[in-house]
Structures are given as structure tokens and as C-alpha cells.
Protein backbone atom coordinates (compact mmCIF):
# COMPACT_ATOMS: atom_id res chain seq x y z
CA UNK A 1 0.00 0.00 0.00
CA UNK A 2 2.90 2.04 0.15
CA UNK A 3 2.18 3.22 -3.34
CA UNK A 4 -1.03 5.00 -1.66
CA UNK A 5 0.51 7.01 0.66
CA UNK A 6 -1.02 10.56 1.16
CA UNK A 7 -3.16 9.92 -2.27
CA UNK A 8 -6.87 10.46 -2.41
CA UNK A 9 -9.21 7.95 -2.20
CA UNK A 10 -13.36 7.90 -2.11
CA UNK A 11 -15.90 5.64 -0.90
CA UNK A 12 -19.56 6.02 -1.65
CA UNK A 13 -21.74 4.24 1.77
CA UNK A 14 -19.18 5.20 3.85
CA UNK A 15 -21.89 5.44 6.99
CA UNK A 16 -22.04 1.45 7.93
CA UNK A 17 -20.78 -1.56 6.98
CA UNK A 18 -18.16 -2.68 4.99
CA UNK A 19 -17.92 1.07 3.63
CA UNK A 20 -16.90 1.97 6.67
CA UNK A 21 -14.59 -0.69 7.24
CA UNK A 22 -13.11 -0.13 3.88
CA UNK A 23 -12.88 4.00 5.17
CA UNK A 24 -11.31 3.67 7.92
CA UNK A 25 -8.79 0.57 6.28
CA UNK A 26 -7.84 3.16 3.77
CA UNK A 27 -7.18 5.94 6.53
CA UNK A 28 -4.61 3.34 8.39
CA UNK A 29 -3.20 2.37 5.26
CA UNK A 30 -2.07 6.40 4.75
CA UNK A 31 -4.82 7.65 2.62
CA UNK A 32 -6.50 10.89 2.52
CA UNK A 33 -10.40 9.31 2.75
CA UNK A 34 -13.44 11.08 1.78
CA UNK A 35 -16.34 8.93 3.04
CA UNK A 36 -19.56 10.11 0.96
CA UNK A 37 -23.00 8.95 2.46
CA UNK A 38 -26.08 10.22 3.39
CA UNK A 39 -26.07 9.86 7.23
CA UNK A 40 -22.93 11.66 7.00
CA UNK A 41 -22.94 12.33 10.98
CA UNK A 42 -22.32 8.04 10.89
CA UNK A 43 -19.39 8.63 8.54
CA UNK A 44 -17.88 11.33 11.29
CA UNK A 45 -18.66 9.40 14.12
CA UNK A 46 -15.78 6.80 12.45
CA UNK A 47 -13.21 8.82 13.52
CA UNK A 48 -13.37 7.88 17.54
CA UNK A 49 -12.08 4.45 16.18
CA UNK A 50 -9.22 5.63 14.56
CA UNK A 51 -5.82 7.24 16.23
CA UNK A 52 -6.10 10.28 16.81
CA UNK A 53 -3.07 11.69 14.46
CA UNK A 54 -5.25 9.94 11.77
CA UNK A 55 -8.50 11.46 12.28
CA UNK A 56 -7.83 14.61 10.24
CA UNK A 57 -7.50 12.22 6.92
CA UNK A 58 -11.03 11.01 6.93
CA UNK A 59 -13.82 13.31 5.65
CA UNK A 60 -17.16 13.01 5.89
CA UNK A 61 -19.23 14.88 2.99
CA UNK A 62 -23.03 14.06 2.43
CA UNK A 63 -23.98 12.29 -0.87
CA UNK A 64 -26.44 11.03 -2.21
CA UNK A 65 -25.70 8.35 -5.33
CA UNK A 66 -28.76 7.98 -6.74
CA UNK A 67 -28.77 11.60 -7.47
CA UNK A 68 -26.66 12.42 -10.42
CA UNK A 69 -26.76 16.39 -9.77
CA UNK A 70 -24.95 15.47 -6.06
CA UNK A 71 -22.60 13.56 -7.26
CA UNK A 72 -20.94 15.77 -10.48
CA UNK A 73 -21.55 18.57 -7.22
CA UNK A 74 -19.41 16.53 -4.51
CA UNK A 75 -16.79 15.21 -7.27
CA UNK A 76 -15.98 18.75 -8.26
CA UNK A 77 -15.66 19.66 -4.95
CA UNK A 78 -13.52 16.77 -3.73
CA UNK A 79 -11.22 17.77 -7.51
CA UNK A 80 -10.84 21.10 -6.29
CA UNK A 81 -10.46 21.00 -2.38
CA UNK A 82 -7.88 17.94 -2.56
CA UNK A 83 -6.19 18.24 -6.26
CA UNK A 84 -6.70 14.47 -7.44
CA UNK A 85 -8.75 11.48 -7.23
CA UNK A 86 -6.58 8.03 -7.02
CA UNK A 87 -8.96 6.02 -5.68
CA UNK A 88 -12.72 5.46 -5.70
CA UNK A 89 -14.28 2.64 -4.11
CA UNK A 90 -17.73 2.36 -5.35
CA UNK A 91 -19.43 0.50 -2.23
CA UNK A 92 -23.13 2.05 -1.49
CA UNK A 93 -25.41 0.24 -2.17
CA UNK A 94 -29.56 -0.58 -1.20
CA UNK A 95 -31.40 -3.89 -1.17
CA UNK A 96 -35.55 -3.52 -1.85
CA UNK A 97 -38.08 -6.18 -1.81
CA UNK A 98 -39.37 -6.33 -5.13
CA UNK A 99 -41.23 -8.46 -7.52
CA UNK A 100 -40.64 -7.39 -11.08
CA UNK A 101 -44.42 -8.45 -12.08
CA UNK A 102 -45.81 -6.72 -9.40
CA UNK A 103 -47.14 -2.81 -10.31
CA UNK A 104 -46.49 -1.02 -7.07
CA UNK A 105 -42.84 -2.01 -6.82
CA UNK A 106 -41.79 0.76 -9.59
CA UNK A 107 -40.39 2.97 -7.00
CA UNK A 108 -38.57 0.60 -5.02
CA UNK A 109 -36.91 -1.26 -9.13
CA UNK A 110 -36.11 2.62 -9.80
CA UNK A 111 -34.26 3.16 -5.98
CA UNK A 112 -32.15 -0.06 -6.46
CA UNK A 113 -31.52 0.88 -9.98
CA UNK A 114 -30.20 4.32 -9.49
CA UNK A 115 -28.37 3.81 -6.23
CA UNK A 116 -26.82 0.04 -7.33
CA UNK A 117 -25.81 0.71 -10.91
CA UNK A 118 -26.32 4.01 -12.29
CA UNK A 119 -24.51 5.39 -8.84
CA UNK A 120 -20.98 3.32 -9.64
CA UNK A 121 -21.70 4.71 -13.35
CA UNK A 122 -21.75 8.48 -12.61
CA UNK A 123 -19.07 8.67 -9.15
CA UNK A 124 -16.32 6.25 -11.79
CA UNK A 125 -17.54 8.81 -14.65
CA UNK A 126 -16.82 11.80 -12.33
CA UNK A 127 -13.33 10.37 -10.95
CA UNK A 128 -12.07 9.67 -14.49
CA UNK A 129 -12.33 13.34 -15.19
CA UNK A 130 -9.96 14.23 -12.11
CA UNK A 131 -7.75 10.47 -12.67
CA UNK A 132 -7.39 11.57 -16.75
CA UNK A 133 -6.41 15.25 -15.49
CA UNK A 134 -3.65 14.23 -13.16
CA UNK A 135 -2.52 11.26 -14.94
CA UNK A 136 -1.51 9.10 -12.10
CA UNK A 137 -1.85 5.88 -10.95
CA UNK A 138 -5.32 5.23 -10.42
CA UNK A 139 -7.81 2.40 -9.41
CA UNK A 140 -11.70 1.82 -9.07
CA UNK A 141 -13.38 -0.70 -7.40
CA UNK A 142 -16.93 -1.99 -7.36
CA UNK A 143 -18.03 -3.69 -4.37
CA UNK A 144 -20.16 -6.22 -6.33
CA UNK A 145 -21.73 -9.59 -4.81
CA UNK A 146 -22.24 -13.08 -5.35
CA UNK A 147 -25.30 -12.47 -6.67
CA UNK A 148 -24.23 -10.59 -9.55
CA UNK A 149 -22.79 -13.88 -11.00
CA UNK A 150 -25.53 -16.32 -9.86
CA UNK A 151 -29.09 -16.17 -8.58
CA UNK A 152 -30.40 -17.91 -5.77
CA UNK A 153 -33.81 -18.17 -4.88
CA UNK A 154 -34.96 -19.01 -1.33
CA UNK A 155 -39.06 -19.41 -1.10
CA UNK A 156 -38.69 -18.82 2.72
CA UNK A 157 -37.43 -14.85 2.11
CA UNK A 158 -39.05 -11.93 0.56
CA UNK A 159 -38.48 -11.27 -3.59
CA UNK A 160 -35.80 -8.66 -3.74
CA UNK A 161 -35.12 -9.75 -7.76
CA UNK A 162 -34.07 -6.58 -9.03
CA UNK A 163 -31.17 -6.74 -6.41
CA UNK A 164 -29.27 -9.50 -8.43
CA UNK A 165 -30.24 -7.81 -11.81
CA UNK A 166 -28.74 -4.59 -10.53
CA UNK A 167 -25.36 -6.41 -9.39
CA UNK A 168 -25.13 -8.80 -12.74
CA UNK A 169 -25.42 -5.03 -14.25
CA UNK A 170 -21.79 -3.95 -12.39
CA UNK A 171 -20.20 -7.59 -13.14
CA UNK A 172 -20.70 -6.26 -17.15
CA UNK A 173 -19.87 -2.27 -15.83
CA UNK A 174 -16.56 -3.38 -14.38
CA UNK A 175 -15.56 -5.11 -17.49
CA UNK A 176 -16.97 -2.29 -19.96
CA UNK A 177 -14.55 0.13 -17.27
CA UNK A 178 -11.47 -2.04 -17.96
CA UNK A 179 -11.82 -1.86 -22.13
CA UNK A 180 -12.73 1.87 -21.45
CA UNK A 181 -9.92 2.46 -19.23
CA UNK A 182 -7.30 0.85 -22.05
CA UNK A 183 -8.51 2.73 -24.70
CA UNK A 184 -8.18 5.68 -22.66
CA UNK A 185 -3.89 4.92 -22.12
CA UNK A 186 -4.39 6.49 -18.50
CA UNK A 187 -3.00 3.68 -16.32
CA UNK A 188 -6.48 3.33 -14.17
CA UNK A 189 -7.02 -0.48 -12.93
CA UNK A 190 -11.03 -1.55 -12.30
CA UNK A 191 -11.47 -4.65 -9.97
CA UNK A 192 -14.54 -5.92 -8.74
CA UNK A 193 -15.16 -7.41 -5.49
CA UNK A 194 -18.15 -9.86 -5.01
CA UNK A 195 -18.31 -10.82 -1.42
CA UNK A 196 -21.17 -13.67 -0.32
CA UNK A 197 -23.44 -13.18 2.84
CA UNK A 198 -21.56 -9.91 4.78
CA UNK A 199 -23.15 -9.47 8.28
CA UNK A 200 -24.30 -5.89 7.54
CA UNK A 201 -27.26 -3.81 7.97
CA UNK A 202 -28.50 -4.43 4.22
CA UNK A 203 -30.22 -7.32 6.03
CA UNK A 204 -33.31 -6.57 8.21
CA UNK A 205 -33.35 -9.11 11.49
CA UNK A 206 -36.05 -10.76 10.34
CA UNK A 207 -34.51 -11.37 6.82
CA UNK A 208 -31.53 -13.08 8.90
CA UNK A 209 -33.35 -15.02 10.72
CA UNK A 210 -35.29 -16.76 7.91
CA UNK A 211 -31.93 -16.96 6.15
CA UNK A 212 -31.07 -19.79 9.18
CA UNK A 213 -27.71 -19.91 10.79
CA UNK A 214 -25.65 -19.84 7.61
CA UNK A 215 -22.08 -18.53 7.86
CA UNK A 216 -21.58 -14.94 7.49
CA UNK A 217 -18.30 -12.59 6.62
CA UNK A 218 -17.52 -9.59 8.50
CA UNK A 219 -17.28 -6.16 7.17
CA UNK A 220 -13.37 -6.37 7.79
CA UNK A 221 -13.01 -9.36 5.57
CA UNK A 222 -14.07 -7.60 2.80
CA UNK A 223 -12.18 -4.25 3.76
CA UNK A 224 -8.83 -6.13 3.86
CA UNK A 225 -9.23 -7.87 0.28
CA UNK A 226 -10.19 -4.29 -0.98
CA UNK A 227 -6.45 -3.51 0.60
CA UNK A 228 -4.83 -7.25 -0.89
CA UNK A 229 -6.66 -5.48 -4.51
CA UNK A 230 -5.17 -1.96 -3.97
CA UNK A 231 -1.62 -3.30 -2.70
CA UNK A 232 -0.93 -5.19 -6.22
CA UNK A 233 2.13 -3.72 -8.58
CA UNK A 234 1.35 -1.80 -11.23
CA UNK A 235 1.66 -4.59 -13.95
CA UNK A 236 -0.96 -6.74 -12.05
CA UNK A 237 -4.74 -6.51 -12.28
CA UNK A 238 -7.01 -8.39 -10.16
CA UNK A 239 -10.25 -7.96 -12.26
CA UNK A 240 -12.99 -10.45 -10.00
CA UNK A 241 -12.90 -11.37 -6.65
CA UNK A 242 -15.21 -13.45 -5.26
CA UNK A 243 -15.05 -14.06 -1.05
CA UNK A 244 -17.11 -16.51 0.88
CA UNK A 245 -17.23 -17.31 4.00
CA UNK A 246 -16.51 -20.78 4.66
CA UNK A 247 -18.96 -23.14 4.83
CA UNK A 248 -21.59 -21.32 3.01
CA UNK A 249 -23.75 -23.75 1.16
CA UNK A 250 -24.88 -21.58 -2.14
């Protein structure tokens, strides 16, 4: 991670979970952090866990991903109050129950839609402009899931099927980013990260209990793969990982 040291990095859900695992991973590591969310008082509240001749390098700003207009406004902020973008972790992300048959779920399929995949699309779109202007070293990663490869169906749990649809959408994004990024001769690496059940507040108690007692990962497992990803010489590219906990049966 040396590589990283005083650079710039972003990560959109900053507030919980394995976005703030991954922020305050990245602060350790010797990264400048901006954590974007939109309980940003969550994202400040990090800082207690963090030593105190650290806490100055994370940032919380408020964001909202589903919004294009917020993010081009909080990109050219971070551009002009820090003078680069190296790193953008592309983390938030919402889980709806939804039935794509079903009429009155059109809000909730729009919400997962524009938060899931059209987020990651306009915060890597918005960091290219700052990574292409500075011309460093640069990397993105999308904090994918399991689900974005396969889909399993459980009878005993709610419908939430646009959540896998939205996550096959970033396995293809992350791709489409690496043949972008190559045409583009900037040296910007795209990974994507697909973790399998992460104990996080995506699921509602009642969700895990129906689920059973199936092995879960920890925020932290995740966060330090995201570190294994970022801490890889320049000439290597780790495009997919996927992370399980062991013993899951899917």
C-alpha cells in the first residue's frame, strides 16, 4: 500500500458496513479518505475508532448516489479541495423487496436501480475526469456480490429480484470500465469485489433469521481484500474477486 501514501481515495456508503470498514482501512493504510453517504454524521462518528493523528485524513461529505446532480456537485468539490482522485471505491449500495411483475414495486426497481448501478456509473464517470487530469496511478473498485454472477432463490425470504439484476449489471460495468480504461492509455485499474453473505445492515433481522444460521463474513473481511486489490504492482490486475465465508452452502 505504500504506493497509496497521502493519495486520495473515495468511498460512496461510507456510513455502515463494509464502507466503513473499507474507510477507515484506507485511513490506516495512509490515505487521505473522503467517506460520501447520506447519514454523513455516521461517517464522522468513524473517527473515535481511529488514532487520533489519523483522524484529520477522513472526511465526511453528504452524498447522495442515486442523485446524479450530487454527485458531479461533490466530485468537483472533492477535484478542487484535494487536487486528485486516485482512488474510488464504489461501495453504497440498497437492497428492496421487489417483484418485477408486481405494479407497485416501480419505486422501489427505480431506488435499487439508481443507487446500485447508475450510482458506480456516474461517481467512476466523475473520478475519471480528475484520474485523466492528473494522470496518475489510479484504481476503481466496485463492491459487487455473489449475486451478480448467480441467482439464488430461497421461497422462505421476501423477492428482492431486481437486487441481483442490478449487481449482474456492475459484473458487465466493471468489465466495460477495464476496455474503457485501455482505450483511454491512462494507467487506471477496475477490480470488482463480489463478497457472499456480509453481516451488515442491508439485512433486516427478520430477513436473517429466515436466512437460518448460515455462515456470514464480517465487514473487515471484505475491507482487507479491498487492501490485498489496492496493494498489487502496477503490472498486475485483479479484475474479480469473489469471497465466501466458509462453509456457506450456495
Amino acid at each position: 500500500m505504500d504506493q497509496w501514501n497521502n493519495k486520495v481515495a473515495v468511498v460512496t456508503g461510507a456510513s455502515s458496513g463494509i464502507g466503513a470498514a473499507i474507510a477507515k482501512d484506507l485511513v490506516k493504510a495512509g490515505m487521505i479518505t473522503i467517506g460520501l453517504a447520506r447519514r454523513v454524521e455516521k461517517v464522522e462518528a468513524l473517527k473515535k475508532d481511529l488514532p487520533e493523528n489519523l483522524q484529520g485524513n477522513l472526511h465526511a461529505v453528504k452524498c447522495d448516489v442515486s442523485k446524479e446532480d450530487d454527485i458531479v456537485r461533490v466530485f468537483e468539490w472533492i477535484e478542487t479541495k484535494f487536487k486528485g482522485i486516485d482512488v474510488l471505491i464504489n461501495n453504497a449500495g440498497i437492497i428492496r423487496e421487489t417483484e418485477l411483475i408486481n405494479k407497485d414495486n416501480s419505486i422501489a426497481i427505480r431506488e435499487v436501480i439508481n443507487t446500485n448501478v447508475l450510482g458506480p456509473v456516474f461517481c467512476t464517470r466523475e473520478a475519471y475526469k480528475s484520474m485523466e487530469k492528473h494522470g496518475r496511478n489510479s484504481h476503481v473498485v466496485h463492491i459487487n456480490s455473489i449475486l451478480g454472477h448467480y441467482i439464488i432463490r430461497n421461497l422462505q425470504v421476501p423477492s428482492y429480484n431486481i437486487y441481483p439484476a442490478s449487481k449482474f449489471a456492475v459484473t458487465a460495468i466493471t468489465e466495460i470500465h477495464r476496455q474503457e480504461f485501455i482505450r483511454s492509455k491512462h494507467h487506471i485499474k477496475v477490480t470488482s469485489v463480489s463478497p457472499g453473505a456480509v453481516k451488515t445492515e442491508i439485512f433486516p433481522e427478520d430477513i436473517l433469521e429466515k436466512l437460518g444460521k448460515i455462515p456470514f463474513l464480517e465487514p473487515e473481511d471484505v475491507s482487507h481484500s479491498v487492501l490485498h486489490i489496492l496493494g498489487t504492482p502496477p503490472h498486475v490486475q485483479i479484475h474479480e474477486l469473489i469471497i465466501k465465508p466458509f462453509g456457506e452452502p450456495l
